[in-house]
Protein backbone atom coordinates (compact mmCIF):
# COMPACT_ATOMS: atom_id res chain seq x y z
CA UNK A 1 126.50 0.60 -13.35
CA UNK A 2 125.90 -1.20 -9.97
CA UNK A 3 122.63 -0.48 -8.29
CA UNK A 4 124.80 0.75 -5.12
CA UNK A 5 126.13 3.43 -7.69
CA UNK A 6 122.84 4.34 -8.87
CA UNK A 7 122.04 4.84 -5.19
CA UNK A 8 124.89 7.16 -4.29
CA UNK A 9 124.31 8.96 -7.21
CA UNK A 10 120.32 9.49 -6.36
CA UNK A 11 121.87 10.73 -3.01
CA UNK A 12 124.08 12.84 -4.64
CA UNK A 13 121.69 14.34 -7.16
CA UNK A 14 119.37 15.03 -4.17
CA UNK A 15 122.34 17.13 -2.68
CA UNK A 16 122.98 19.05 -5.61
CA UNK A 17 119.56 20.13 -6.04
CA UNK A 18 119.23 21.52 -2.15
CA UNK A 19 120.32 24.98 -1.73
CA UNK A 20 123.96 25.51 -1.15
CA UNK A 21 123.64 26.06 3.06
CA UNK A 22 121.07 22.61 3.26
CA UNK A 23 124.18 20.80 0.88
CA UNK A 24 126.22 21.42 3.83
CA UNK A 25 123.78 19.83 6.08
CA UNK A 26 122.39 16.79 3.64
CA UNK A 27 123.63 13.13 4.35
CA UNK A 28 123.02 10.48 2.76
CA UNK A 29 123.56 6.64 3.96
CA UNK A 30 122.75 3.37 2.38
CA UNK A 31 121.45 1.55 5.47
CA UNK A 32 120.98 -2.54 3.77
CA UNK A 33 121.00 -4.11 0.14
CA UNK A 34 117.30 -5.82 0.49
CA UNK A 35 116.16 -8.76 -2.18
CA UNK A 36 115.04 -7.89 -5.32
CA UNK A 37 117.73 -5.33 -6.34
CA UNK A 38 115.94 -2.25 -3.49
CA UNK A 39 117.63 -0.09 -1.15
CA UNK A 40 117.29 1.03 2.40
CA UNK A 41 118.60 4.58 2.48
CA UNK A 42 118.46 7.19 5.25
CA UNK A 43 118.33 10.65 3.98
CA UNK A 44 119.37 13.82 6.43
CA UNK A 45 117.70 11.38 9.29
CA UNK A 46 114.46 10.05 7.02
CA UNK A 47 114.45 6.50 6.29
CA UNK A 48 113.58 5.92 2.37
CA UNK A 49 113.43 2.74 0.12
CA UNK A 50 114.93 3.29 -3.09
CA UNK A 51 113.55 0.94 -5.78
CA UNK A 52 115.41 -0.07 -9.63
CA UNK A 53 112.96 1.51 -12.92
CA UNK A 54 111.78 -1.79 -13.25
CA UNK A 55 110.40 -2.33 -9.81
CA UNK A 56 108.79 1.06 -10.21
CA UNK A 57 107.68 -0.32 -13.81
CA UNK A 58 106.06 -3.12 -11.96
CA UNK A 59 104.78 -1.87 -9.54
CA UNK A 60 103.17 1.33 -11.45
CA UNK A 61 101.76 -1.70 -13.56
CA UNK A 62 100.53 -3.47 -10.87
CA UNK A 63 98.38 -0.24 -9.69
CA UNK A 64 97.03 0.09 -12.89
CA UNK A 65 96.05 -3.69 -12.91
CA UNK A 66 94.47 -3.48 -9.52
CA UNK A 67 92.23 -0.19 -10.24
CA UNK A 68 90.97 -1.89 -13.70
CA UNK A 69 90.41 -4.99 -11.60
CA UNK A 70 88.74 -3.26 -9.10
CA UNK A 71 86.42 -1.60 -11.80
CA UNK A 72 85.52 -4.26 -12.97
CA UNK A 73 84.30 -5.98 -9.67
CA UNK A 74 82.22 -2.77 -9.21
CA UNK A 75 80.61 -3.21 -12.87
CA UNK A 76 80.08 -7.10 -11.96
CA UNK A 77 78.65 -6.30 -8.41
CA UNK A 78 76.11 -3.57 -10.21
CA UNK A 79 75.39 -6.40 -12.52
CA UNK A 80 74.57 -8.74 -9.76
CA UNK A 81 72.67 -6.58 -7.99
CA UNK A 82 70.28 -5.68 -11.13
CA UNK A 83 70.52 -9.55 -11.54
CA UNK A 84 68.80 -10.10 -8.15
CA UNK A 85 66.24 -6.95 -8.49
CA UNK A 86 65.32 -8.79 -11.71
CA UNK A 87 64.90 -11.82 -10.38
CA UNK A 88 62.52 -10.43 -7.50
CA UNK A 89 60.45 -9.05 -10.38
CA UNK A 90 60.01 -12.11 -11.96
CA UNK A 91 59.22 -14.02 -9.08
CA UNK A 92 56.42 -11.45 -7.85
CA UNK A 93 55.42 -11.37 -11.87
CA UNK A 94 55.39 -15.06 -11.26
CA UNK A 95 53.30 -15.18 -8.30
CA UNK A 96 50.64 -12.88 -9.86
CA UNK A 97 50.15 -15.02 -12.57
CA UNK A 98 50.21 -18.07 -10.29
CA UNK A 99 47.15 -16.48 -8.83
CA UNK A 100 45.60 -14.72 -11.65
CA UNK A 101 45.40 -18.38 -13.38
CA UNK A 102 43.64 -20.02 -9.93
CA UNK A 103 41.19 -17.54 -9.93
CA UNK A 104 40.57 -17.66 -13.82
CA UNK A 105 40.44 -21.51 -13.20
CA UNK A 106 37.85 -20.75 -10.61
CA UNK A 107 35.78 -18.49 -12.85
CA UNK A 108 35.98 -21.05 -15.70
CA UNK A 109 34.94 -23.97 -13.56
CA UNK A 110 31.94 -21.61 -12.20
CA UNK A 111 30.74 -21.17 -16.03
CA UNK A 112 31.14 -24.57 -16.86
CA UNK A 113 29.02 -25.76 -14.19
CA UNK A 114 26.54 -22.59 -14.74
CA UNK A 115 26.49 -24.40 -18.53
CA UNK A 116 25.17 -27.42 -17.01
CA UNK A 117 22.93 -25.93 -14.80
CA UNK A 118 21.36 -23.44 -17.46
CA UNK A 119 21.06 -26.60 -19.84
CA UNK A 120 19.02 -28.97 -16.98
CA UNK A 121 16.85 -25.63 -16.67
CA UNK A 122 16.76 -25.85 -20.84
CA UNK A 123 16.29 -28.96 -21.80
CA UNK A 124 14.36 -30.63 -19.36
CA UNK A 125 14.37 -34.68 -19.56
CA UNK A 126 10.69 -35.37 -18.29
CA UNK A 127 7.58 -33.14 -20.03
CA UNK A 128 3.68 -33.44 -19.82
CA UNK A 129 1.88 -32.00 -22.49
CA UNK A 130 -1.93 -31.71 -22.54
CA UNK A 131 -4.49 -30.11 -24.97
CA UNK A 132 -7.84 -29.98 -25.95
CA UNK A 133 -9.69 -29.29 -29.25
CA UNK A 134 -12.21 -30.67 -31.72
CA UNK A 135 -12.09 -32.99 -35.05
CA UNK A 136 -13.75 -32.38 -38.12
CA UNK A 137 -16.61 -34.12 -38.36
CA UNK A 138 -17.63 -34.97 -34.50
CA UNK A 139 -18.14 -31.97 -32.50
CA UNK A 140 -17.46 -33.34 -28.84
CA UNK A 141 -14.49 -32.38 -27.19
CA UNK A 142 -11.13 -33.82 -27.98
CA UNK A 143 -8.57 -34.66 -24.89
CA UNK A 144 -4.83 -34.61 -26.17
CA UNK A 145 -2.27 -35.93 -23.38
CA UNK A 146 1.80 -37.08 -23.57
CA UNK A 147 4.66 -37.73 -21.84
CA UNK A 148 8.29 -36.86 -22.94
CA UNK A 149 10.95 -38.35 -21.82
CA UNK A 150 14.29 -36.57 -23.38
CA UNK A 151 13.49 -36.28 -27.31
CA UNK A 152 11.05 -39.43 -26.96
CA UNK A 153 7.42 -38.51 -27.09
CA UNK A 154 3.91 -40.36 -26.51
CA UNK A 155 0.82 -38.75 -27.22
CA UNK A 156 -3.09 -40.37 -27.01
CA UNK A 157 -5.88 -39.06 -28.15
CA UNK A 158 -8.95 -39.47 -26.40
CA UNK A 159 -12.40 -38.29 -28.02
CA UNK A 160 -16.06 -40.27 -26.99
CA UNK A 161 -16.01 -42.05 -30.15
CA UNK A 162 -12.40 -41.96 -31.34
CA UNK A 163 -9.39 -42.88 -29.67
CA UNK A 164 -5.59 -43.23 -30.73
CA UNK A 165 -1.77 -42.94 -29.36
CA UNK A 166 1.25 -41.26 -31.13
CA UNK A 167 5.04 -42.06 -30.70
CA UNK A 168 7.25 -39.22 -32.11
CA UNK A 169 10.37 -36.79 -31.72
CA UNK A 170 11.24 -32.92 -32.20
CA UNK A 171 14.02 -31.71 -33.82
CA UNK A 172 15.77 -28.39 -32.74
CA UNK A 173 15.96 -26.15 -35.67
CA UNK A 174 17.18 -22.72 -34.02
């Protein structure tokens, strides 16, 4: 069957189904064979276009294709957007520990050098010892002096009738 037929018969189909005084007054004139196989009918004075199955097909396909399509852009824009709030996290996370690790650098360079300080205070490298006492058999006075220089020590002994000098070290045990 030719498409024009299918067209009458639309028109003719709409007819029937009006009520018997509107079937007097229904028309129903193919106005132009278009491209593609569609008509341009005019209908009691309304213009239509009257499209094959298959157009319809397509076209009811086409719908369908565009509202999954536009779904999905949706989902993908959501994505993107969490994508970027993410990303802004990280780079504030990222900041933080850009700064938390300057200041812990700070700190740690502060105890290093507090480490230094505390060991000059510790371990001095110049000492002067002095003492006094007695030896067994002479009963005068006994002068004990020395001078340290780092672990290097040099004592002397000085007594009225005995004298010496002793060259030594210490040893930290504790």
């Amino acid at each position: 069957m030719s498409a024009g037929l299918r067209v009458m018969r639309l028109c003719l189909l709409l007819a029937a189904s009006a009520s018997t005084s509107v079937l007097a007054q229904t028309t129903c004139e193919i106005l132009e064979h278009k491209a593609g196989g569609s008509y341009s009918v005019q209908i009691n004075g309304v213009k239509l276009l009257a499209i094959t199955e298959e157009q319809q097909r397509k076209f009811l396909t086409t719908v369908a294709d565009l509202d999954a399509a536009n779904s999905q852009l949706a989902a993908c824009q959501k994505l993107i957007e969490q994508y970027r709030e993410t990303i802004g996290n990280y780079e504030t996370t990222y900041s933080l520990i850009k700064d938390y690790s300057a200041r812990r650098d700070a700190v740690l360079d502060g105890y290093k050098d507090l480490v230094k300080d505390y060991k000059k205070l510790h371990d001095p490298w110049f000492r002067v010892s002095l003492g006094v006492g007695a030896t067994g058999g002479d009963t005068d006075p006994a002068i004990l002096g020395g001078l340290s220089i780092f672990r290097v020590h040099v004592w002397g002994f000085f007594q009225e009738r005995n004298t010496g000098v002793l060259i030594g070290t210490h040893l930290d045990l504790f």
